[in-house]
C-alpha atoms as a PDB file:
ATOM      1  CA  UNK A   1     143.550  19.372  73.177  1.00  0.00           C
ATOM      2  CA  UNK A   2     144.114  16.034  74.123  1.00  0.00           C
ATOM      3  CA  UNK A   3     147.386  15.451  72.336  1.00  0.00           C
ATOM      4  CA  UNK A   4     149.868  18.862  72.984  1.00  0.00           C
ATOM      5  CA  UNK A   5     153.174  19.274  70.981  1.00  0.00           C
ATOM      6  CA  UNK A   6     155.802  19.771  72.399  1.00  0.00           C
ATOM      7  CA  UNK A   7     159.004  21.747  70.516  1.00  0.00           C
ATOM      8  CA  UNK A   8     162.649  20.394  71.043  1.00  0.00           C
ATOM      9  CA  UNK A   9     164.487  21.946  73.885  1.00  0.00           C
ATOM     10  CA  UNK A  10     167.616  23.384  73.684  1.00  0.00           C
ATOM     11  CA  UNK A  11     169.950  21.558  76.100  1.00  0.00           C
ATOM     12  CA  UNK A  12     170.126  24.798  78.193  1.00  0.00           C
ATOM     13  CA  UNK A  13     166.387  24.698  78.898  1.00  0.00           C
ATOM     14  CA  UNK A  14     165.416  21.997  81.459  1.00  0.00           C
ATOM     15  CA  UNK A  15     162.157  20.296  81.493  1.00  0.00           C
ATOM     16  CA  UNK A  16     159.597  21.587  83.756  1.00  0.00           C
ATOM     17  CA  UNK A  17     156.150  20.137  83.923  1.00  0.00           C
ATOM     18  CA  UNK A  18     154.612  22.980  86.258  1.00  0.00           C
ATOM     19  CA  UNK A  19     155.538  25.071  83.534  1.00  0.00           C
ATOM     20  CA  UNK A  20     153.795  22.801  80.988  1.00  0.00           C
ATOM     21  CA  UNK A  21     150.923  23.146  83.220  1.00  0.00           C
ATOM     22  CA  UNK A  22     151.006  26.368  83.316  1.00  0.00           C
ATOM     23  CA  UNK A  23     151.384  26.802  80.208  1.00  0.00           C
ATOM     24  CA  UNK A  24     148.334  24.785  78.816  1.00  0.00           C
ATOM     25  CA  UNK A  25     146.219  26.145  81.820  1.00  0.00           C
ATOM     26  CA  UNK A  26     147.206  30.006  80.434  1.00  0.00           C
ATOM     27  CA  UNK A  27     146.453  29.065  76.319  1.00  0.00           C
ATOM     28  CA  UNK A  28     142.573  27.422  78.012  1.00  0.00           C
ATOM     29  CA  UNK A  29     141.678  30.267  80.040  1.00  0.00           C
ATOM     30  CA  UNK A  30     142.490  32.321  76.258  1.00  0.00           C
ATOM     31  CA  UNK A  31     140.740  30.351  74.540  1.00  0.00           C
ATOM     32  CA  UNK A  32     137.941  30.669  76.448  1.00  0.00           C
ATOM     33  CA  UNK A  33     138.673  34.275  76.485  1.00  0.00           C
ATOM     34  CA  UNK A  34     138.774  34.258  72.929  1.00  0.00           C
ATOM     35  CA  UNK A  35     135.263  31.784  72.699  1.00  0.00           C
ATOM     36  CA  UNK A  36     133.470  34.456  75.292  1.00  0.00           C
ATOM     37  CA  UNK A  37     134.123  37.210  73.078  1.00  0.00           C
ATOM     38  CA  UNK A  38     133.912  35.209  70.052  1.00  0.00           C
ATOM     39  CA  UNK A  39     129.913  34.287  71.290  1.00  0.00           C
ATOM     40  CA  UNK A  40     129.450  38.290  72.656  1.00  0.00           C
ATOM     41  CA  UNK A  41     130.241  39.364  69.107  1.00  0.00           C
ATOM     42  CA  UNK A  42     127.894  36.628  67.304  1.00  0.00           C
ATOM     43  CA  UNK A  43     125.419  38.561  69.642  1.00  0.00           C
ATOM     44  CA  UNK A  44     125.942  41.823  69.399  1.00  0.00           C
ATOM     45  CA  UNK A  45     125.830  40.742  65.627  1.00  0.00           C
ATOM     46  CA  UNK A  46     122.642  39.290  65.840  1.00  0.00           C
ATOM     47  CA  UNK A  47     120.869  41.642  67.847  1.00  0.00           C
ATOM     48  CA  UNK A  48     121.938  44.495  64.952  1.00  0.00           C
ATOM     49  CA  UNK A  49     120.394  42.629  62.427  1.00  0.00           C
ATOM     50  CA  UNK A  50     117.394  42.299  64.793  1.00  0.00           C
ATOM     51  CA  UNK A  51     117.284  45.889  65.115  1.00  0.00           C
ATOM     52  CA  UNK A  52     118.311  46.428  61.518  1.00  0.00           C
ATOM     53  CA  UNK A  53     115.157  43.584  60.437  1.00  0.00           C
ATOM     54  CA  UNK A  54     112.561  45.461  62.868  1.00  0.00           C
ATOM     55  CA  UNK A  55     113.259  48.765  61.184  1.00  0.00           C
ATOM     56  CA  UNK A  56     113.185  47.400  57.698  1.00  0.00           C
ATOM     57  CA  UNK A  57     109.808  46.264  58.105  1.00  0.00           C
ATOM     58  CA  UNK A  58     108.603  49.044  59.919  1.00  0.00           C
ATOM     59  CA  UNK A  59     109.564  51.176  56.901  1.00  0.00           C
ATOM     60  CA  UNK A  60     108.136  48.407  54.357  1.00  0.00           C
ATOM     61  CA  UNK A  61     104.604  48.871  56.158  1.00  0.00           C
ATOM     62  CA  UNK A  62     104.865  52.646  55.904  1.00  0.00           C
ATOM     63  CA  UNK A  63     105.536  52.583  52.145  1.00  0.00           C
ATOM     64  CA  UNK A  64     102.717  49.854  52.323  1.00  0.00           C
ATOM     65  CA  UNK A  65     100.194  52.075  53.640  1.00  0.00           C
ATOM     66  CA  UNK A  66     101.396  55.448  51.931  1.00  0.00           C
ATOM     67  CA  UNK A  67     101.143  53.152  48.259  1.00  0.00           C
ATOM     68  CA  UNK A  68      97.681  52.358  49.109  1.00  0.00           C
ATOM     69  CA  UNK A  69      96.668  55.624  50.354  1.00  0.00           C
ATOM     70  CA  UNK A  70      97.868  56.774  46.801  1.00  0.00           C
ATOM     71  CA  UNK A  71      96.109  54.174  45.330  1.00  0.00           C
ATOM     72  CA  UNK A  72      92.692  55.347  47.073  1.00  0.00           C
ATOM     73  CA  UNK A  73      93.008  58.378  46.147  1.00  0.00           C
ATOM     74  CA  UNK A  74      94.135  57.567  42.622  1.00  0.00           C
ATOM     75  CA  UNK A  75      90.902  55.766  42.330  1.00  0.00           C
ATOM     76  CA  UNK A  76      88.512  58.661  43.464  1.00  0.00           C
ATOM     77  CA  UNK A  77      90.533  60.748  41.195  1.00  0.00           C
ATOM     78  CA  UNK A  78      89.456  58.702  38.135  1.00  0.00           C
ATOM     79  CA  UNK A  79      86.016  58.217  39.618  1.00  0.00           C
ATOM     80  CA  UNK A  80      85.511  62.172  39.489  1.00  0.00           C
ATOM     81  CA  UNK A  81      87.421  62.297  35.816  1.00  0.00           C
ATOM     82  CA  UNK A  82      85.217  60.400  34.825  1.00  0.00           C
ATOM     83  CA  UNK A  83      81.883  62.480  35.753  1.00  0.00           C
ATOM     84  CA  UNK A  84      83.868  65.167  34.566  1.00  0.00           C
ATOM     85  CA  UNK A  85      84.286  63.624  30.604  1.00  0.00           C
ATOM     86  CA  UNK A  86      80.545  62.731  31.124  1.00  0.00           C
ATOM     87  CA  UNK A  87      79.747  66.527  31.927  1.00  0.00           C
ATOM     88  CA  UNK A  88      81.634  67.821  29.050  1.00  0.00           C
ATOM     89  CA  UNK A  89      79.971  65.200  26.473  1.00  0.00           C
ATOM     90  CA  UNK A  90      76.766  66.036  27.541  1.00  0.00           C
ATOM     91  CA  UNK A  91      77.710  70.126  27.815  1.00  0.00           C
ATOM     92  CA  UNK A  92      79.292  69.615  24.050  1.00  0.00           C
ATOM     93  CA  UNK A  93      75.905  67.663  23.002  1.00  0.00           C
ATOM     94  CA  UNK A  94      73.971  71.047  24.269  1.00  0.00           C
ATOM     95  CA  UNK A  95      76.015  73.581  23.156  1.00  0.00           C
ATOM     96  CA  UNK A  96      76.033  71.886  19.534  1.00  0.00           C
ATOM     97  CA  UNK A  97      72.498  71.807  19.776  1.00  0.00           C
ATOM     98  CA  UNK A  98      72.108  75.384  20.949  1.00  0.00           C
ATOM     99  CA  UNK A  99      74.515  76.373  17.734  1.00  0.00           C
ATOM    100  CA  UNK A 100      71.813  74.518  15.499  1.00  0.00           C
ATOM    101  CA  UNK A 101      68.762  76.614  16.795  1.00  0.00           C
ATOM    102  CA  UNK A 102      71.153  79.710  16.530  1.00  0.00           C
ATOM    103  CA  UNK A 103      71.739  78.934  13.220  1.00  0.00           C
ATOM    104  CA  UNK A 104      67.882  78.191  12.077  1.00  0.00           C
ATOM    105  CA  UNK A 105      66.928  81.356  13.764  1.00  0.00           C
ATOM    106  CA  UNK A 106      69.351  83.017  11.592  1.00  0.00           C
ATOM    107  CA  UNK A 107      68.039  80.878   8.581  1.00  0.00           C
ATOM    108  CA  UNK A 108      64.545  82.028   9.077  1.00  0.00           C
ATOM    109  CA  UNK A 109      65.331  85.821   9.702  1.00  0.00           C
ATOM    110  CA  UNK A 110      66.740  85.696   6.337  1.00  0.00           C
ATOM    111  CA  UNK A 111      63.963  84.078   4.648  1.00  0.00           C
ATOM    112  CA  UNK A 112      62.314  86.043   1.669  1.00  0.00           C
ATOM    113  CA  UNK A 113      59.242  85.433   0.562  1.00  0.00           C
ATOM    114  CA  UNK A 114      59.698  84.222  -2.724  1.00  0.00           C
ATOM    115  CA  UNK A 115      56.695  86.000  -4.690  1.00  0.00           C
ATOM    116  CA  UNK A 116      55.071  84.078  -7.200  1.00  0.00           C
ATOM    117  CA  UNK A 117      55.888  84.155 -10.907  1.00  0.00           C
ATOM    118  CA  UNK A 118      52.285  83.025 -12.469  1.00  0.00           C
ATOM    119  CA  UNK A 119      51.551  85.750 -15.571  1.00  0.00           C
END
């Protein structure tokens, strides 16, 4: 503020430096007014996103560690479906087995002895 303006005077208003004084001593102590709460703003600003930034990342680590809890337990999941398919190949293998010796014990309870035909 090195250089200040000054507006024409009417002829009824005299020139007063005090009052110049005054004047430019009233418009600093505003704008330094206006800086302070200009800077505690800027703060306050600041320390929301602060807050705002902790809580984010709290809740990314949460939904980190709830993912790969899922994931764990995804993975014994497909560990046990996979016995399971095993179990059922090897219980299908038997049980068509067990059908085949059904079925020959019903083939041999039907057998006839075929007599022979020599005259």
């Amino acid at each position: 503020m090195a250089s200040i303006q000054r507006l024409e005077k009417s002829e009824y208003e005299e020139e007063d430096p005090q009052m110049d004084e005054m004047k430019i001593k009233k418009r600093r102590e505003r704008d330094r007014e206006y800086a302070r709460q200009s800077r505690m703003r800027k703060q306050k600003k600041l320390q929301d996103l602060t807050n705002e930034v902790n809580k984010l990342q709290s809740v990314n680590m949460e939904l980190t560690e709830s993912i790969k809890a899922k994931e764990e337990a995804y993975a014994k999941m497909e560990a046990s479906n996979k016995i399971f398919r095993a179990q059922y190949v090897e219980l299908a293998d038997r049980l068509r087995f067990l059908k085949m010796i059904e079925v020959a014990e019903e083939v041999k309870k039907l057998s006839v002895e075929i007599p022979d035909l020599k005259p």
